[in-house]
Protein backbone atom coordinates (compact mmCIF):
# COMPACT_ATOMS: atom_id res chain seq x y z
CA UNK A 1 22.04 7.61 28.54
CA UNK A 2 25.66 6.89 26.74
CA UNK A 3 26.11 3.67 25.99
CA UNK A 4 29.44 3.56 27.92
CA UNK A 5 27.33 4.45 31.24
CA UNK A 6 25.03 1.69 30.38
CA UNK A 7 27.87 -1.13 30.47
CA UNK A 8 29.51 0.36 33.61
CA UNK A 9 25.49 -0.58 34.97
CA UNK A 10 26.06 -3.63 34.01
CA UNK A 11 29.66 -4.10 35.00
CA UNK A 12 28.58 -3.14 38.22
CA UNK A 13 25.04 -5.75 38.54
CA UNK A 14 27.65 -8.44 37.69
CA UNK A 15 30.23 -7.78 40.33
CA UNK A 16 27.94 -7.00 43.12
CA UNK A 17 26.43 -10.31 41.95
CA UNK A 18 29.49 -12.48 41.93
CA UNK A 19 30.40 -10.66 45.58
CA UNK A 20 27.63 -12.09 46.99
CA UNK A 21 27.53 -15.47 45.64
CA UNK A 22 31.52 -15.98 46.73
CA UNK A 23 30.82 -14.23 50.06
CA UNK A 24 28.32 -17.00 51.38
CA UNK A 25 27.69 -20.06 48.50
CA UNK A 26 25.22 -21.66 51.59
CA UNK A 27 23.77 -18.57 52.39
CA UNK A 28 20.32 -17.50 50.15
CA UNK A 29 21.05 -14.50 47.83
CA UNK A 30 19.42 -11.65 48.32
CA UNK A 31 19.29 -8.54 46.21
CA UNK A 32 18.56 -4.97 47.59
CA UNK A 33 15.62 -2.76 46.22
CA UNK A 34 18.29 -0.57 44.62
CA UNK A 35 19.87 -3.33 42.70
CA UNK A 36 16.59 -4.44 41.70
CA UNK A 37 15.64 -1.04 40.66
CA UNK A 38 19.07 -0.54 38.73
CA UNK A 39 18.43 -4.20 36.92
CA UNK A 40 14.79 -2.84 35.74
CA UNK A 41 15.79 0.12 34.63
CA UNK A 42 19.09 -1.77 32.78
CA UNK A 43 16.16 -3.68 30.94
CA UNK A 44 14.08 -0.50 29.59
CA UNK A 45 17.34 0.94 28.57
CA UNK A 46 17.81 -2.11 26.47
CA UNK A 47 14.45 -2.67 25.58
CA UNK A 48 14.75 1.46 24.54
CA UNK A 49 17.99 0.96 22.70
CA UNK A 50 16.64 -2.49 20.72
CA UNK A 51 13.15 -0.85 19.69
CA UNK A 52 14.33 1.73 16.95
CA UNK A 53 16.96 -0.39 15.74
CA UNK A 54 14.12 -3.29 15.13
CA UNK A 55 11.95 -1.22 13.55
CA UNK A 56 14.89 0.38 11.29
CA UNK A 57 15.85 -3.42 10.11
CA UNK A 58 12.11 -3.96 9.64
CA UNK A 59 11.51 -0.99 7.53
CA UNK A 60 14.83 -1.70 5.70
CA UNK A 61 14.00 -5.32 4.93
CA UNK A 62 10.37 -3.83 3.63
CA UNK A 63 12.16 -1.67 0.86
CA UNK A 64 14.23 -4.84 -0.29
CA UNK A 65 11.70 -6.70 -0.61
CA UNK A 66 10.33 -4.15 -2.95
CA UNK A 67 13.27 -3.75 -4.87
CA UNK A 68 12.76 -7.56 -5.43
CA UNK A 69 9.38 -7.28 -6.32
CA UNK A 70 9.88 -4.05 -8.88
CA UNK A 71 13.39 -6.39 -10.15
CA UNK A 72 11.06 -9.28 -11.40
CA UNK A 73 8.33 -7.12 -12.70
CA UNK A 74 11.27 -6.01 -14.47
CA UNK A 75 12.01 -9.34 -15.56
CA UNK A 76 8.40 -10.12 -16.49
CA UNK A 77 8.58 -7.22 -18.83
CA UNK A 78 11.10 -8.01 -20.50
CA UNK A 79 10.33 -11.91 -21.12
CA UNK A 80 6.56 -10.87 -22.58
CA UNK A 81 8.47 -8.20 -24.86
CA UNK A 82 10.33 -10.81 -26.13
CA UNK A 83 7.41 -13.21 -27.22
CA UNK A 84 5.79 -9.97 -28.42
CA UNK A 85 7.57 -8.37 -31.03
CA UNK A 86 9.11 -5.91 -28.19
CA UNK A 87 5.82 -4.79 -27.55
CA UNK A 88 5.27 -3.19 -24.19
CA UNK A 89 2.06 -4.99 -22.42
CA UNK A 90 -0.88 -2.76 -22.60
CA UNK A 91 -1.86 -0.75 -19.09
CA UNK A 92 -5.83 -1.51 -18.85
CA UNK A 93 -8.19 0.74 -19.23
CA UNK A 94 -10.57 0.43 -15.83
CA UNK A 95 -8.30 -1.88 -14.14
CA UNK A 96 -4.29 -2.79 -14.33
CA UNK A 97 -4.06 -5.03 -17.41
CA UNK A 98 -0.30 -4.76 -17.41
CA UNK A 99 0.15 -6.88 -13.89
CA UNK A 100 -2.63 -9.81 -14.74
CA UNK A 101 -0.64 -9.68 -18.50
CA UNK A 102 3.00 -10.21 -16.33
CA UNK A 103 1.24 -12.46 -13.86
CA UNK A 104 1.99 -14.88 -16.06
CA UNK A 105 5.53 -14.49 -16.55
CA UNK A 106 6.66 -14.12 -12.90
CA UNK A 107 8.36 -18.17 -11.83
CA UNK A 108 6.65 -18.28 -8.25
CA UNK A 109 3.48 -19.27 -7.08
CA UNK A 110 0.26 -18.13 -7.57
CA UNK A 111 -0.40 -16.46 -4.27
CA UNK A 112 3.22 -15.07 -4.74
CA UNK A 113 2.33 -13.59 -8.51
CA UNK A 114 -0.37 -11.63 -6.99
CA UNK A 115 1.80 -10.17 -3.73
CA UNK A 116 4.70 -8.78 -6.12
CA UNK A 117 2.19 -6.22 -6.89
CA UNK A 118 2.11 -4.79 -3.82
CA UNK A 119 5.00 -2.52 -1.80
CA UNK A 120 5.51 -4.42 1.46
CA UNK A 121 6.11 -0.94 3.07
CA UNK A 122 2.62 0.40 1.99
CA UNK A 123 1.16 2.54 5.01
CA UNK A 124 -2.83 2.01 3.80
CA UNK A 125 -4.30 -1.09 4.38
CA UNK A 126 -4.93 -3.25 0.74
CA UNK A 127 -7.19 -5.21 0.36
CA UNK A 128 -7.16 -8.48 -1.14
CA UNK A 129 -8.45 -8.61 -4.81
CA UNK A 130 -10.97 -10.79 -6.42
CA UNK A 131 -11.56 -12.94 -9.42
CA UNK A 132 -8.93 -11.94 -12.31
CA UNK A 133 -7.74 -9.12 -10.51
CA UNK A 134 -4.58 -8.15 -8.88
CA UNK A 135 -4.14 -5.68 -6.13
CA UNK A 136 -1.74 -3.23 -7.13
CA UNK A 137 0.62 -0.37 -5.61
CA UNK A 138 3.24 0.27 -8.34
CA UNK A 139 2.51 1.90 -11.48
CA UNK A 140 4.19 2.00 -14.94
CA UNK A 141 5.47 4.55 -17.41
CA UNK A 142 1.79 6.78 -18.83
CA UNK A 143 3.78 7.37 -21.43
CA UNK A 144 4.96 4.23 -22.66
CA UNK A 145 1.96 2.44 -21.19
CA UNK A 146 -0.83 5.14 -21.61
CA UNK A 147 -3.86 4.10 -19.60
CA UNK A 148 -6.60 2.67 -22.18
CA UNK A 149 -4.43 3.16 -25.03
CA UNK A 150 -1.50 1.11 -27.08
CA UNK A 151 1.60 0.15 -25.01
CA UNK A 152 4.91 1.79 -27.27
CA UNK A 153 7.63 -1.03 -28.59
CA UNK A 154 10.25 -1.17 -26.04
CA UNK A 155 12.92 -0.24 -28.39
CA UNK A 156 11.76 3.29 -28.33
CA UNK A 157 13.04 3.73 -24.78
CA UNK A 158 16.99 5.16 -26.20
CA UNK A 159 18.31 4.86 -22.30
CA UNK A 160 16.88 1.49 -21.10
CA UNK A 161 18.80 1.80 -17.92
CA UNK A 162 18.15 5.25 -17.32
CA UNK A 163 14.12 5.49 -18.61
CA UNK A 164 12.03 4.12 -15.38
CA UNK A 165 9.54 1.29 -16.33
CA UNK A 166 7.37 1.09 -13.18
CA UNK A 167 7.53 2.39 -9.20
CA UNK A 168 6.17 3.05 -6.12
CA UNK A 169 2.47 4.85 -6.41
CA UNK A 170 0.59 6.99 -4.12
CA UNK A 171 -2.42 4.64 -2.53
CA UNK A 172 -5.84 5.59 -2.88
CA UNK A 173 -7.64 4.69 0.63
CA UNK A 174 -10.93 5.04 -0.95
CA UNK A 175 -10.17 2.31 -3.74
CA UNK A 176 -9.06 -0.61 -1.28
CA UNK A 177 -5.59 1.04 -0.42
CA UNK A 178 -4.79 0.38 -4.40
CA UNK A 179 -2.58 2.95 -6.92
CA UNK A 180 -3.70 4.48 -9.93
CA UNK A 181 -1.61 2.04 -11.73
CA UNK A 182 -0.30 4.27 -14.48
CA UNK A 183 1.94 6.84 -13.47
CA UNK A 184 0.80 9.93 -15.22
CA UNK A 185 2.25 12.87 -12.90
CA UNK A 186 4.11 15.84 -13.83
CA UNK A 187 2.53 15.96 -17.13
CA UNK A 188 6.31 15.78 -18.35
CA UNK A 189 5.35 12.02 -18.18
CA UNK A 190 2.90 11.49 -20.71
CA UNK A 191 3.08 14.78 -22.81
CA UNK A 192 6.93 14.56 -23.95
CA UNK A 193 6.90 10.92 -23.74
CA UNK A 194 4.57 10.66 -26.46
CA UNK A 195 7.39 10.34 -28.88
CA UNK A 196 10.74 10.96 -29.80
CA UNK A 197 12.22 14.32 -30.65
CA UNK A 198 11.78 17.31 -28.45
CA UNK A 199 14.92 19.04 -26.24
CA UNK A 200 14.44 19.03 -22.22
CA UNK A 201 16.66 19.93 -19.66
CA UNK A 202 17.68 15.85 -18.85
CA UNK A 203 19.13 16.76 -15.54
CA UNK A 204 15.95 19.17 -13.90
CA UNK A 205 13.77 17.13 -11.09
CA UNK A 206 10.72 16.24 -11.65
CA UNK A 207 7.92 18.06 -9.56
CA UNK A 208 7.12 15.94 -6.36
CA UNK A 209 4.15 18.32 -5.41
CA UNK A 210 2.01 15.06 -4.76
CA UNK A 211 3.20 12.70 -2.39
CA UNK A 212 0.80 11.05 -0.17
CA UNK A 213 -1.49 8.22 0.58
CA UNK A 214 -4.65 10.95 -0.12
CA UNK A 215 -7.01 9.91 -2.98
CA UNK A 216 -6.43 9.56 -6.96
CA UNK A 217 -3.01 10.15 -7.32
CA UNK A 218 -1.17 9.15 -10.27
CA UNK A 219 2.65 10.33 -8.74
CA UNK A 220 5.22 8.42 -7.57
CA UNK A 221 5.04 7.73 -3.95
CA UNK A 222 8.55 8.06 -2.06
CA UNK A 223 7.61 6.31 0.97
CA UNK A 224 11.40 4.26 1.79
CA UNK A 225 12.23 6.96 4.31
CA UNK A 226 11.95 9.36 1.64
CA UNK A 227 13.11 7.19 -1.46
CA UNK A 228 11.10 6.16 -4.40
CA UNK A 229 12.07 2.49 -5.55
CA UNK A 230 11.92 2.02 -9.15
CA UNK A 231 12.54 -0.59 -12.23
CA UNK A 232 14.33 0.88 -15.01
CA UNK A 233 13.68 -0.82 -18.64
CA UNK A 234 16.77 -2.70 -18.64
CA UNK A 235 15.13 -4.16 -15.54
CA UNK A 236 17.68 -3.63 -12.44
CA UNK A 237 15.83 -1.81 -9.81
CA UNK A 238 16.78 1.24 -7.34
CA UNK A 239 16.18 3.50 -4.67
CA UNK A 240 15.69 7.36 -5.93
CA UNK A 241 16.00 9.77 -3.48
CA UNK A 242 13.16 12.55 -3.27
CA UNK A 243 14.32 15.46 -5.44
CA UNK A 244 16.75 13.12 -7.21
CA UNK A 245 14.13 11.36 -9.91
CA UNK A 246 15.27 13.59 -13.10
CA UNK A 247 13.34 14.39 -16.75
CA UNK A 248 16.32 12.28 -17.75
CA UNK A 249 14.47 9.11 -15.82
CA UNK A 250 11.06 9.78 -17.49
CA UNK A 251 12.12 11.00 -20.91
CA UNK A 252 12.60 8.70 -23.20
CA UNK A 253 13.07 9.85 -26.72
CA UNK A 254 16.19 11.89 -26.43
């Protein structure tokens, strides 16, 4: 029902309203079953209209809250390349080294350290780690940040605002709703990131052939209504649209 109909509902509940109420102040008001019946079904039109627009500002408020959390692991990056000779922080090799490393380096509390980790918009339920660990659902560069190998110096990443430092991960449900934590997937990833040189086509997409909450999956996950939100090196964060994420966002050498 058009939202003009809707208001001449309304416009019409209010008149017969103030008709009554003038006709006879002393009298009791009464309503007819029709008006009641026209009120009720003025409320689930409302209550129909409100519904997708609530869960639209909730699932928009989700992905900015990511792009706030991916921003200050960003951040974090950056500040323990600094006290490191530019040294990237090493992935892990069983579990993900790189967030307890940039735990460290995040200002907020310790309860918050540990949530930054994790995509408010995830759609598998994570579990809370223990101990040392962190529960994580964004993973970093498996080139730059092989898992159970040497993390690169950051000033091999030419493009630092281009070059994508860490994103959104598929979940694996059978590992407490947790990512992979190294983004590995296309191969493009790790094979011509292992060092500079080489000639790809910078403006091709990336394959997207994997994107879902399934298992084992180190890919991106674009689950922002179909956006991937990412941290680039220089540490400003964005949405990427599916199909948009380009060799020239994982390659960094050339």
């Amino acid at each position: 029902m058009s939202n003009n109909l809707l208001a001449l509902l309304i416009k019409y509940i209010t008149i017969q309203t103030m008709h009554k109420f003038n006709s006879n102040r002393k009298s009791n008001i009464a309503f007819t079953l029709v008006e009641l019946l026209v009120v009720i079904s003025i409320i689930g039109l409302l209550a129909g209209l409100a519904v997708p627009a609530i869960n639209g500002g909730l699932k928009s408020a989700k992905a900015g809250a990511c792009l706030s959390n991916l921003h200050q692991i960003g951040v974090a990056t950056m500040a323990y390349a600094a006290d490191n000779s530019f040294k990237l922080p090493d992935a892990g090799a069983s579990s993900p080294e790189w967030a307890t490393t940039l735990a460290s380096f995040v200002s907020t509390g310790t309860k918050s350290k540990k949530s930054i980790f994790v995509c408010p918009g995830c759609t598998k339920p994570v579990t809370e780690a223990t101990g040392a660990d962190i529960a994580i659902t964004y993973g970093v560069h498996g080139g730059l940040m092989p898992k159970g190998g040497t993390a690169s110096n950051i000033t091999c990443v030419l493009r630092q605002s281009e070059v994508i430092l860490a994103a959104d991960m598929c979940q694996d449900p059978g590992n407490k709703g947790w990512s992979p934590y190294c983004i590995e997937n296309p191969s493009i990833i790790k094979v011509q990131s292992s060092g500079p040189g080489g000639s790809v086509a910078m403006q091709t997409a990336i394959s997207t052939s994997t994107d879902a909450d399934s298992g084992n999956s180190a890919w991106m996950r674009y689950r922002h209504s179909g956006k991937v939100n990412v941290v680039m090196f220089d540490g400003h964060s964005e949405a990427i649209q599916k199909g948009k994420v380009l060799n020239k966002h994982v390659v960094y050498g050339q």
